[in-house]
Protein backbone atom coordinates (compact mmCIF):
# COMPACT_ATOMS: atom_id res chain seq x y z
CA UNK A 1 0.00 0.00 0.00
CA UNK A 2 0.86 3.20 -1.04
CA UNK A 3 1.72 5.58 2.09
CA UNK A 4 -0.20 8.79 1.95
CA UNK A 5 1.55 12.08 1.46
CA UNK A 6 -1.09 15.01 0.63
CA UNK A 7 -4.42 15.68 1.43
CA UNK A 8 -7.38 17.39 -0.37
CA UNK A 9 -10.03 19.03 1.17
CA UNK A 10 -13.57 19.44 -0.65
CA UNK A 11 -16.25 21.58 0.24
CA UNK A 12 -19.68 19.90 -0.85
CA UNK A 13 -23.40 20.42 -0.17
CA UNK A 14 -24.86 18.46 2.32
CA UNK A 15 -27.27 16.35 -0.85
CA UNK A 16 -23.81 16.23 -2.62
CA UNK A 17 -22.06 14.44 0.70
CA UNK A 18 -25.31 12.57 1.10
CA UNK A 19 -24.91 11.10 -2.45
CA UNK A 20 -21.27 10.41 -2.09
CA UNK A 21 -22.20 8.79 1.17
CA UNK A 22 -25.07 6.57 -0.42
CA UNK A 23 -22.81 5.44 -3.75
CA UNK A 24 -19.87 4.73 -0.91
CA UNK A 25 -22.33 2.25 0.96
CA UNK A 26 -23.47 0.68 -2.12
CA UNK A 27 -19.95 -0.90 -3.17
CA UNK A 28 -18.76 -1.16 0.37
CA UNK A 29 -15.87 1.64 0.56
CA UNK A 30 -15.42 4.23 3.07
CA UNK A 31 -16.22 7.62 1.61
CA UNK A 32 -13.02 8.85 1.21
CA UNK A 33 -11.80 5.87 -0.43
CA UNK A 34 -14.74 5.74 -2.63
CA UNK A 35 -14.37 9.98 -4.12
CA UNK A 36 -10.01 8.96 -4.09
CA UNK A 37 -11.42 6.15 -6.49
CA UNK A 38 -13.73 8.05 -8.73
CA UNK A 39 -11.60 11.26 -8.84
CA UNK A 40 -8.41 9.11 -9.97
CA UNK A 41 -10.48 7.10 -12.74
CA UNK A 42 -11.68 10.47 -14.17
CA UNK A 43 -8.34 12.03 -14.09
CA UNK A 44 -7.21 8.59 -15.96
CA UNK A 45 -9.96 9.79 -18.38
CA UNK A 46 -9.73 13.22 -19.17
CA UNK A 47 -5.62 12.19 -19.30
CA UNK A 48 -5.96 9.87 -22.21
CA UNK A 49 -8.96 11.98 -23.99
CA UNK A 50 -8.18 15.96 -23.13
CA UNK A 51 -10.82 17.77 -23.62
CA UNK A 52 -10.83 19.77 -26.99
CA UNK A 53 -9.10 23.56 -25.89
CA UNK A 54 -10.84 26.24 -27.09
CA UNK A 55 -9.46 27.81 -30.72
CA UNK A 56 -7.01 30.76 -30.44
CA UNK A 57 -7.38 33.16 -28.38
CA UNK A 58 -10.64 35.55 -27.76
CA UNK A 59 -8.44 38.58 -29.88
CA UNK A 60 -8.23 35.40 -32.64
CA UNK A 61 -11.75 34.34 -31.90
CA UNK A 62 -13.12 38.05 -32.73
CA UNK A 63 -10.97 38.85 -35.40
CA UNK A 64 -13.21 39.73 -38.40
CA UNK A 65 -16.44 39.27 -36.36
CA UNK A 66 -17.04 42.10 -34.04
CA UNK A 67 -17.88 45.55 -35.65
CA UNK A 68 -18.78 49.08 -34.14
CA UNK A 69 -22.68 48.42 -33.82
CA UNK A 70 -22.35 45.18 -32.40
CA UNK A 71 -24.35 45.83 -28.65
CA UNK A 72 -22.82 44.51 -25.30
CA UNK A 73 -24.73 41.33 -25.38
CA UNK A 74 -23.73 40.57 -29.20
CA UNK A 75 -19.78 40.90 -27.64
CA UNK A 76 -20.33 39.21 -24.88
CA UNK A 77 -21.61 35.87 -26.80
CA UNK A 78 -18.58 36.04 -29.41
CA UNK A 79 -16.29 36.27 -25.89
CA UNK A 80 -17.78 33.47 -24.73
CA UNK A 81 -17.44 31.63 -27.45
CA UNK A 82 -21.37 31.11 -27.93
């Protein structure tokens, strides 16, 4: 066993705890051991299959697409990337 040499501290709701808590029970794992589990599977995840990053940057992203009369809200979308 590995020995343990950092800790991580979550804040959750108390439904969010209660859920952990519940899906813990069901496969028969402490809760800590159950979120170390879940969190380390989906890191194994999103390692392999990174998620797509976002094209260029937002000067890139409005380049050619933003004029003068565009309002707040219009700007705000292309920002966003809406």
């Amino acid at each position: 066993m590995t020995a343990i040499a950092d800790r991580l501290d979550l804040r959750l709701s108390v439904e969010d705890k209660n859920r952990l808590r519940r899906a813990a029970e069901l496969h028969g794992l402490p809760v800590a051991t159950f979120v170390r589990e879940a969190a380390l599977r989906e890191a194994e995840t999103t390692i392999a299959h990174p998620p797509k990053a976002r094209s260029g940057s937002l000067a890139a992203r409005l380049r050619g697409r933003a004029t003068a009369r565009m309002g707040t809200d219009e700007i705000m979308k292309l920002t966003r990337g809406d």
